[in-house]
N, C-alpha and C. Protein backbone atom coordinates (compact mmCIF):
# COMPACT_ATOMS: atom_id res chain seq x y z
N UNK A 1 -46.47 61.87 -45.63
CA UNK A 1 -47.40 62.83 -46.19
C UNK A 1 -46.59 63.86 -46.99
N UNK A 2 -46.68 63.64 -48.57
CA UNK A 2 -46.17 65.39 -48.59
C UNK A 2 -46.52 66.52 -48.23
N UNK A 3 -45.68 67.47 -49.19
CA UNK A 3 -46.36 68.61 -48.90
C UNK A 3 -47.62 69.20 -49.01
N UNK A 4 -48.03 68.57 -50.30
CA UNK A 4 -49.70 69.19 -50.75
C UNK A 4 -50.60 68.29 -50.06
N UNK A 5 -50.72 67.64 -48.67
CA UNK A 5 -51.32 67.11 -47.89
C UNK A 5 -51.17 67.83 -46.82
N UNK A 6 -50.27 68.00 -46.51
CA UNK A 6 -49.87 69.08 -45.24
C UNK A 6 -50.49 70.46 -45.26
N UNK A 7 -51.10 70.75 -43.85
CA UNK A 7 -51.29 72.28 -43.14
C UNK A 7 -50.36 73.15 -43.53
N UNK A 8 -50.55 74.35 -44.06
CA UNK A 8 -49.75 75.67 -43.74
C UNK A 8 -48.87 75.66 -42.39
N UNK A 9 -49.63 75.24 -41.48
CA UNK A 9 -49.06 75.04 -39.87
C UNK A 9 -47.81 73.92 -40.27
N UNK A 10 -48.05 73.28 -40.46
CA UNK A 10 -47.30 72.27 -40.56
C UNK A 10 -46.30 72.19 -41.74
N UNK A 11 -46.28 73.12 -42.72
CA UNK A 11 -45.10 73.41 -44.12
C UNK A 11 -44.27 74.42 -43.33
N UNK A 12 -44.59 75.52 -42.22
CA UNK A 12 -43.88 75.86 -41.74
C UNK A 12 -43.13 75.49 -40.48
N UNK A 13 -43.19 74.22 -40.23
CA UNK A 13 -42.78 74.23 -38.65
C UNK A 13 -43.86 73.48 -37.42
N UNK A 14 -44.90 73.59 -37.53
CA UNK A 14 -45.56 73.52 -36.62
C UNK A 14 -45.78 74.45 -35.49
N UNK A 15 -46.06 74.46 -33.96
CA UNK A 15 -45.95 75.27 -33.00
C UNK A 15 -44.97 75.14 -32.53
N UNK A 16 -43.33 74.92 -33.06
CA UNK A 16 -42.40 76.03 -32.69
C UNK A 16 -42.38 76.93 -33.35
N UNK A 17 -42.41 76.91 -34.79
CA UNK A 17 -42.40 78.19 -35.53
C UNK A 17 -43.44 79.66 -35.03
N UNK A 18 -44.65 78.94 -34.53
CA UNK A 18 -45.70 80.12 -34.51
C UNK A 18 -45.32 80.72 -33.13
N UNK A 19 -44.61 79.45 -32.06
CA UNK A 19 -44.18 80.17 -31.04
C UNK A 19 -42.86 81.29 -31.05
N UNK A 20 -41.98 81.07 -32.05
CA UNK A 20 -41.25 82.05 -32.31
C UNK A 20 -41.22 83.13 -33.16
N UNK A 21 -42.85 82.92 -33.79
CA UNK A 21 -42.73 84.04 -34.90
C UNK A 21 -43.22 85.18 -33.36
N UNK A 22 -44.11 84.81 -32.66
CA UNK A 22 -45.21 85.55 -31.69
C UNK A 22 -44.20 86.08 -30.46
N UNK A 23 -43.20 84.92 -30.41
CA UNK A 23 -42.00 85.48 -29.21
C UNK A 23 -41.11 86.52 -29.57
N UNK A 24 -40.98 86.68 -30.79
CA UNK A 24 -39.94 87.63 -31.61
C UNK A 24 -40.77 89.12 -31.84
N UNK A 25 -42.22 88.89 -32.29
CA UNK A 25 -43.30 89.82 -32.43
C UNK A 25 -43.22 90.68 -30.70
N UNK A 26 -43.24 90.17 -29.91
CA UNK A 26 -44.11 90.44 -28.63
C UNK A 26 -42.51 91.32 -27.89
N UNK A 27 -40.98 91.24 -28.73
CA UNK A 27 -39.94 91.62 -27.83
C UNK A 27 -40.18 92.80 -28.62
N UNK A 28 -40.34 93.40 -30.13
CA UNK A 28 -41.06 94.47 -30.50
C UNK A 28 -41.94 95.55 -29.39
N UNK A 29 -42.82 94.49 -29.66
CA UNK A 29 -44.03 95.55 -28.80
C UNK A 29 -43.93 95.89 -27.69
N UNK A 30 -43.13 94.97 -26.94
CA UNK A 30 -42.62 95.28 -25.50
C UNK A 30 -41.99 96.58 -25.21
N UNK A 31 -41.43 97.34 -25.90
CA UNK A 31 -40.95 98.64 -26.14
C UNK A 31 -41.21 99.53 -26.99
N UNK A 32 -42.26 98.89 -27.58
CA UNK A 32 -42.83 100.19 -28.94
C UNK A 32 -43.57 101.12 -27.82
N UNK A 33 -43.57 102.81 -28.28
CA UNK A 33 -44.14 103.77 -27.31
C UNK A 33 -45.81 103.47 -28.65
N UNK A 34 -46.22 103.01 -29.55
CA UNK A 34 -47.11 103.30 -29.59
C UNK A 34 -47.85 101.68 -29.30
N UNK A 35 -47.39 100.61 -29.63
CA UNK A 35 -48.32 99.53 -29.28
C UNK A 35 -48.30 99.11 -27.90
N UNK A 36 -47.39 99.30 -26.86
CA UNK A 36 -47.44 98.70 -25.90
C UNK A 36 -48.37 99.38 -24.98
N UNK A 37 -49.18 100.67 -24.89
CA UNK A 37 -50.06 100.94 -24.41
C UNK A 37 -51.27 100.36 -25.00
N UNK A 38 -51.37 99.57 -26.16
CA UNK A 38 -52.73 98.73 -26.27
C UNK A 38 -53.13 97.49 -25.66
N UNK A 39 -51.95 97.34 -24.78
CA UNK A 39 -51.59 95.56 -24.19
C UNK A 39 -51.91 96.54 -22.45
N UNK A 40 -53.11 96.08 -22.06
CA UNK A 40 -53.14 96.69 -20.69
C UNK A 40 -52.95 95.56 -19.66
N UNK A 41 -52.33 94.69 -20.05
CA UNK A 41 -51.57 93.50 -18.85
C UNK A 41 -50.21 93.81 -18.76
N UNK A 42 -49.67 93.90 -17.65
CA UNK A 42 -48.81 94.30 -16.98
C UNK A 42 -48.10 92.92 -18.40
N UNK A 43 -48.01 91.77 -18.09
CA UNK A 43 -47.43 90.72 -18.87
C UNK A 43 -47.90 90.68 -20.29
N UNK A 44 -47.24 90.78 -21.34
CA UNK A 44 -47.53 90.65 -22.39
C UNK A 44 -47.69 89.20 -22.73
N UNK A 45 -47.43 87.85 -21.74
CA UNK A 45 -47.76 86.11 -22.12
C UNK A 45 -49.05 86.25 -22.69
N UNK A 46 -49.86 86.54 -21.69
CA UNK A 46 -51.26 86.31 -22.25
C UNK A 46 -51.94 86.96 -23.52
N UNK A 47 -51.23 88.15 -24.17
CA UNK A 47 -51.61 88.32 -25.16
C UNK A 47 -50.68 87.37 -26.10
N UNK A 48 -49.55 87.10 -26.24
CA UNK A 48 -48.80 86.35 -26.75
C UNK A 48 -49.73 84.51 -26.96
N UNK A 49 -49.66 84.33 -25.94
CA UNK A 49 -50.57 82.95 -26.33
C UNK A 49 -51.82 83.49 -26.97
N UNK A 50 -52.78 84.40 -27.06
CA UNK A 50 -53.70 84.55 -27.56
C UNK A 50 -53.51 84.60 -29.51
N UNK A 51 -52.35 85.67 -29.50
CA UNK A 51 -52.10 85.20 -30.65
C UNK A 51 -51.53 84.34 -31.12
N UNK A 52 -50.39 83.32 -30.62
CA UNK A 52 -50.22 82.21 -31.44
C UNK A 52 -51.24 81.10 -31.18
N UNK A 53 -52.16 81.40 -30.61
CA UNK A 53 -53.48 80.10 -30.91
C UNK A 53 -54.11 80.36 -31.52
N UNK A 54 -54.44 81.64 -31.98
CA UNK A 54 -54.99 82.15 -33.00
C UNK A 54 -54.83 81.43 -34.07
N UNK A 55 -53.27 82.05 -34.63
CA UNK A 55 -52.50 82.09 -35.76
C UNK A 55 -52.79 80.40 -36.00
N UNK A 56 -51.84 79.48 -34.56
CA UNK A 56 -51.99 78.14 -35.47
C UNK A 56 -53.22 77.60 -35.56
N UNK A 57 -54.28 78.37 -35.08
CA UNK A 57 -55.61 77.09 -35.70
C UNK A 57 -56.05 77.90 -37.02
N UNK A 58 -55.81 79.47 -37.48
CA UNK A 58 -56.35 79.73 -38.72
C UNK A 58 -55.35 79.15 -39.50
N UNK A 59 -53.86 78.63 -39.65
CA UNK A 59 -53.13 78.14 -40.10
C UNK A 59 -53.46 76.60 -40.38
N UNK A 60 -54.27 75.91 -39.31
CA UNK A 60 -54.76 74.32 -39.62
C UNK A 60 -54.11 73.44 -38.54
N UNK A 61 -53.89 74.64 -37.75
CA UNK A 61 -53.21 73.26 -36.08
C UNK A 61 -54.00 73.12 -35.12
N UNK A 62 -53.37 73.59 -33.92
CA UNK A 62 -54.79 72.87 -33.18
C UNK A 62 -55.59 74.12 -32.88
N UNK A 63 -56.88 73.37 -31.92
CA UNK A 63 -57.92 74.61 -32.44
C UNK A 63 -58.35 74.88 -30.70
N UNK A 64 -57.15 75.00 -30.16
CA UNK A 64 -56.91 75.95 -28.99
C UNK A 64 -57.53 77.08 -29.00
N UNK A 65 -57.82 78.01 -29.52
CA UNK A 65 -58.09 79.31 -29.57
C UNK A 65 -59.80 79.43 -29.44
N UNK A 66 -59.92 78.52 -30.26
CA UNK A 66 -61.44 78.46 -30.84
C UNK A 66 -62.20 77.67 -29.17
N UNK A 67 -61.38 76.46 -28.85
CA UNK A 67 -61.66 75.63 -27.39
C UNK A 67 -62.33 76.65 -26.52
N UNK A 68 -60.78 77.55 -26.16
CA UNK A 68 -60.60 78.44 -24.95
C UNK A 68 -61.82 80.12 -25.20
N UNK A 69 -61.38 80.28 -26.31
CA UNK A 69 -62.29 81.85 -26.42
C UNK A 69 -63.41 81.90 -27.41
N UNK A 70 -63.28 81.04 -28.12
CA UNK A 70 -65.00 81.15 -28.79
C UNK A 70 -64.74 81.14 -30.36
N UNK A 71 -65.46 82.23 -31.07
CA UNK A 71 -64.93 82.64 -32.50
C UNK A 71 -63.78 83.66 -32.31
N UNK A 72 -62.54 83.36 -33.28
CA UNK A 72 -62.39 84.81 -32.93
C UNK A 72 -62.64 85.90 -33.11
N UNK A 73 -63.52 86.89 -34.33
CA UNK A 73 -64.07 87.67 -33.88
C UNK A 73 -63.33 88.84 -33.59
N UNK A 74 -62.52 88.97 -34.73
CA UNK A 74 -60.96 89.95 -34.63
C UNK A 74 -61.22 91.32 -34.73
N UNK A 75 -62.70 91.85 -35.17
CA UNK A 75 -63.18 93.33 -35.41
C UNK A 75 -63.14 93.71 -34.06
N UNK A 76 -64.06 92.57 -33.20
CA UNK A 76 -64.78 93.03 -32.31
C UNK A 76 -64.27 93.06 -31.23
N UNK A 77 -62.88 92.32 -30.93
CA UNK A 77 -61.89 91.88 -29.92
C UNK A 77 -60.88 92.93 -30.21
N UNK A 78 -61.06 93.69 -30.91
CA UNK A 78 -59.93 94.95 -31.21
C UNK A 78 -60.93 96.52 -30.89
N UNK A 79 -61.88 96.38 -31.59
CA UNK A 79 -62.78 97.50 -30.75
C UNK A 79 -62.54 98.62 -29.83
N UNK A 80 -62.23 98.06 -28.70
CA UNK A 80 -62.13 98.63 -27.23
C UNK A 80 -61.27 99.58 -27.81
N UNK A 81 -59.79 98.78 -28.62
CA UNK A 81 -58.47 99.50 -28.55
C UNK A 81 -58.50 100.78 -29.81
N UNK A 82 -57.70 101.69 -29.67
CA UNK A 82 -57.24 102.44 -31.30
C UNK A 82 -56.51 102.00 -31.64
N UNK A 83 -56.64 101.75 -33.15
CA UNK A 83 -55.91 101.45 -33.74
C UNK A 83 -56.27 101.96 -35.51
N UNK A 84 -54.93 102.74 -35.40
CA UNK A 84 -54.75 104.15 -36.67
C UNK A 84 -53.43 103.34 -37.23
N UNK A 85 -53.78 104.21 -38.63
CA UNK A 85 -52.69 103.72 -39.50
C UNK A 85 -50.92 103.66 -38.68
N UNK A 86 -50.42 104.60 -38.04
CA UNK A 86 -49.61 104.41 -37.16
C UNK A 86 -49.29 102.85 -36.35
N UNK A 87 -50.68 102.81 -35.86
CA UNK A 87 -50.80 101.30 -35.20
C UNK A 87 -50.05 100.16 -36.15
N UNK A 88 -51.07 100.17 -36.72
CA UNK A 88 -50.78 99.19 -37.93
C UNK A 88 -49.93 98.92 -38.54
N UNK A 89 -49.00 99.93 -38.95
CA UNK A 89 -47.88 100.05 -39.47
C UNK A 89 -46.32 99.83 -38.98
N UNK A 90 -46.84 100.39 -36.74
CA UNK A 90 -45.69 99.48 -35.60
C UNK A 90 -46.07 97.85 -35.98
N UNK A 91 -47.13 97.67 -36.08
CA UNK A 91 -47.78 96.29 -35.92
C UNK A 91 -47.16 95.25 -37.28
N UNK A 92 -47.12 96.18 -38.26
CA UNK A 92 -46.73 95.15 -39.32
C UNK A 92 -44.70 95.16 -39.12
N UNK A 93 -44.17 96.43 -39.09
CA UNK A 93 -43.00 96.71 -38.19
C UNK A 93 -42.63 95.39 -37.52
N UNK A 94 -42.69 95.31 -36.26
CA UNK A 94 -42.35 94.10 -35.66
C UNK A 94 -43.05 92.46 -36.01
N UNK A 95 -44.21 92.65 -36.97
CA UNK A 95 -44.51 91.50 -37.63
C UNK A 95 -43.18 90.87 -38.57
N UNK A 96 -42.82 91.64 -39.25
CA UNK A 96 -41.95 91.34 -40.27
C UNK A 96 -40.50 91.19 -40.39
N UNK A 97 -40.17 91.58 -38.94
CA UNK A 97 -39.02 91.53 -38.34
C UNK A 97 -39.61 89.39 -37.28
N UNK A 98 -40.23 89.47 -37.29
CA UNK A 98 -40.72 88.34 -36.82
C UNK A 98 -40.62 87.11 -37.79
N UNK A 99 -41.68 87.64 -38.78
CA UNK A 99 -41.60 86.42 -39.73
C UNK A 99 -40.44 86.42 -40.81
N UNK A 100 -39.37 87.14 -40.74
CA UNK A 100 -37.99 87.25 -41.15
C UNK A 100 -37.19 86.12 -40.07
N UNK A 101 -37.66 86.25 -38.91
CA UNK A 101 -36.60 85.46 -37.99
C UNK A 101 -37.26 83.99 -38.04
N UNK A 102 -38.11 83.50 -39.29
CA UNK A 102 -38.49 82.30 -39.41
C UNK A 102 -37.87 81.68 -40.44
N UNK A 103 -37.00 82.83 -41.38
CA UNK A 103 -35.98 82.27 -42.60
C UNK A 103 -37.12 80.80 -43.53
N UNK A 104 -38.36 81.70 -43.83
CA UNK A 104 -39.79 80.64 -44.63
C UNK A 104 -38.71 80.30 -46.14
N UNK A 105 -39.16 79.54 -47.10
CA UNK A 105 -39.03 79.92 -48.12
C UNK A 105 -40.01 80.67 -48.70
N UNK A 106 -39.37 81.17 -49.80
CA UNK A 106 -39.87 82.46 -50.07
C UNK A 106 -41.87 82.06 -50.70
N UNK A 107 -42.40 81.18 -50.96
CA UNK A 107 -43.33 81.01 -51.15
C UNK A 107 -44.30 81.29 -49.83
N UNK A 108 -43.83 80.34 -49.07
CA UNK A 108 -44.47 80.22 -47.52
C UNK A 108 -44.12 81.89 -47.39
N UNK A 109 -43.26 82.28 -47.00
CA UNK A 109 -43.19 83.54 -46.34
C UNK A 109 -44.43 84.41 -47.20
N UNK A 110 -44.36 84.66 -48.27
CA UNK A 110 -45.20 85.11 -49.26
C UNK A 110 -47.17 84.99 -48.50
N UNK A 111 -46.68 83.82 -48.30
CA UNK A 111 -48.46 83.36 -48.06
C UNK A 111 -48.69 84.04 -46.60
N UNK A 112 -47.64 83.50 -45.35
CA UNK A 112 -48.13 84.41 -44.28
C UNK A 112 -47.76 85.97 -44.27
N UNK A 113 -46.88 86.81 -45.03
CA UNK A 113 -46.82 88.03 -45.00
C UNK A 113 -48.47 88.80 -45.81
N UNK A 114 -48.79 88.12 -46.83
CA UNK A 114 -49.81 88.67 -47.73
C UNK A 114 -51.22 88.46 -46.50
N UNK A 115 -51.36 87.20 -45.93
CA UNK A 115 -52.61 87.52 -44.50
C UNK A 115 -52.52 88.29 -43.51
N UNK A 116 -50.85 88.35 -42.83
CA UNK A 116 -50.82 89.52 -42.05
C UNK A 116 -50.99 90.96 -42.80
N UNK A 117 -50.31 91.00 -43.79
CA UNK A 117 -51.05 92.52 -43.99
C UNK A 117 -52.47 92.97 -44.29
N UNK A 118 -53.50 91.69 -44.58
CA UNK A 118 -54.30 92.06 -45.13
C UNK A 118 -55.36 92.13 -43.41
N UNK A 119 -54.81 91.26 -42.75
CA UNK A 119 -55.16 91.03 -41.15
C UNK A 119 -55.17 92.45 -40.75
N UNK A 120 -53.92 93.36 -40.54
CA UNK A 120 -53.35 94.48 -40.13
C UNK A 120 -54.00 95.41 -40.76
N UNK A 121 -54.66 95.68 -42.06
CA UNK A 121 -54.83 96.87 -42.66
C UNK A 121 -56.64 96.42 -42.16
N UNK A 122 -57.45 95.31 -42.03
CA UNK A 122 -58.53 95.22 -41.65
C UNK A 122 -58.95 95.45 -40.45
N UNK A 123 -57.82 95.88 -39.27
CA UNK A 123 -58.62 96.02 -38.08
C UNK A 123 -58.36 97.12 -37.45
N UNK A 124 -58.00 98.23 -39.14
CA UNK A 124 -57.75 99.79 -38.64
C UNK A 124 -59.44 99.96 -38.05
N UNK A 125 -59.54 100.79 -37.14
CA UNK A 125 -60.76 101.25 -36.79
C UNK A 125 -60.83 102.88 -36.40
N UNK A 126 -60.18 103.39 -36.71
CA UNK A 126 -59.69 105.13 -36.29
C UNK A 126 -58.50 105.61 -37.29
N UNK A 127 -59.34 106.36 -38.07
CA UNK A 127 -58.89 107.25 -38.95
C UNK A 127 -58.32 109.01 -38.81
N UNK A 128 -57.57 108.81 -38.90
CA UNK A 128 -56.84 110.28 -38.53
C UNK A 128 -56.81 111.60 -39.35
N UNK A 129 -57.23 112.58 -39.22
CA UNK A 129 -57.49 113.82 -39.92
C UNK A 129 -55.71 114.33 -40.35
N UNK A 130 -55.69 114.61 -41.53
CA UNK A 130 -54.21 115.12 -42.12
C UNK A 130 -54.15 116.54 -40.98
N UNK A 131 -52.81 116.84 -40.52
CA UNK A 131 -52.77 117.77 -39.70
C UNK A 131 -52.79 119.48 -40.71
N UNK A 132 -53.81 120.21 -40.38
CA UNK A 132 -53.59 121.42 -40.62
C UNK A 132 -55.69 121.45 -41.33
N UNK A 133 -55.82 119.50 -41.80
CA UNK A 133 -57.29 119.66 -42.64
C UNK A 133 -58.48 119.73 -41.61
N UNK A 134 -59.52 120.47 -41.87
CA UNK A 134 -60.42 121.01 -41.04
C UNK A 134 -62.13 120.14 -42.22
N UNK A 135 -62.22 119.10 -41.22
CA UNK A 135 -62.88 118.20 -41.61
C UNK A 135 -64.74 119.22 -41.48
N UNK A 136 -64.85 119.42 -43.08
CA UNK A 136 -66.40 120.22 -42.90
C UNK A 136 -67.76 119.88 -42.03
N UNK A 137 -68.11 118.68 -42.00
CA UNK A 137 -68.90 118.12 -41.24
C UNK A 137 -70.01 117.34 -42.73
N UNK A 138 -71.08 117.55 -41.75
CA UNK A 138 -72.12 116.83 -43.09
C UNK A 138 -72.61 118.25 -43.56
């Protein structure tokens, strides 16, 4: 099969790659003071598999994610948590230090950096007042 037959999942690697982009992501967050209070499991695995089943079935692998939890439904499964430009910005932080430790070519890398950010900047849900501005009301 070439390439222009082949999955995204599969031009990069398959599920080792997504398992090491998510294993490299998750040693990040494990010590970030602002994301690791959004992970309220003592173990960060289970969020870790959540996102690389994610990742490889919107990528075109298997469709684990979709089996086990339903749609995903990424507004509404983030909800509960805050997440402010700060967030987002640890979040893309150890994203990119992640998908750096996948050495893509530069096309591929291109394609999954341009969804994660656009992923990351879509599931801001809490907006932060500039410090000192005194928000008028209606």
């Amino acid at each position: 099969m070439d390439a222009s037959q082949q999955t995204f999942f599969d031009r990069i690697g398959g599920s080792p790659a997504f398992t090491r982009l998510v294993a490299v992501f998750y040693e990040g967050v494990a010590d970030d003071e602002v994301l690791r209070p959004l992970y309220p499991e003592q173990d960060l695995g289970p969020a870790a598999d959540r996102l690389r089943m994610f990742l490889e079935q919107y990528w075109g692998g298997p469709t684990n994610y979709s089996d086990q939890r339903g749609h995903p439904r990424l507004r509404m499964r983030h909800a509960p948590y805050r997440v402010d430009a700060l967030a987002r910005d640890q979040w893309l932080l150890h994203m990119r230090t992640a998908v750096d430790s996948l050495e893509l070519a530069d096309d591929l890398d291109a394609e999954l950096w341009n969804y994660l950010l656009m992923a990351a900047h879509s599931l801001v849900n809490t907006i932060e007042e500039p410090a000192g501005v005194v928000n008028p009301g209606p």
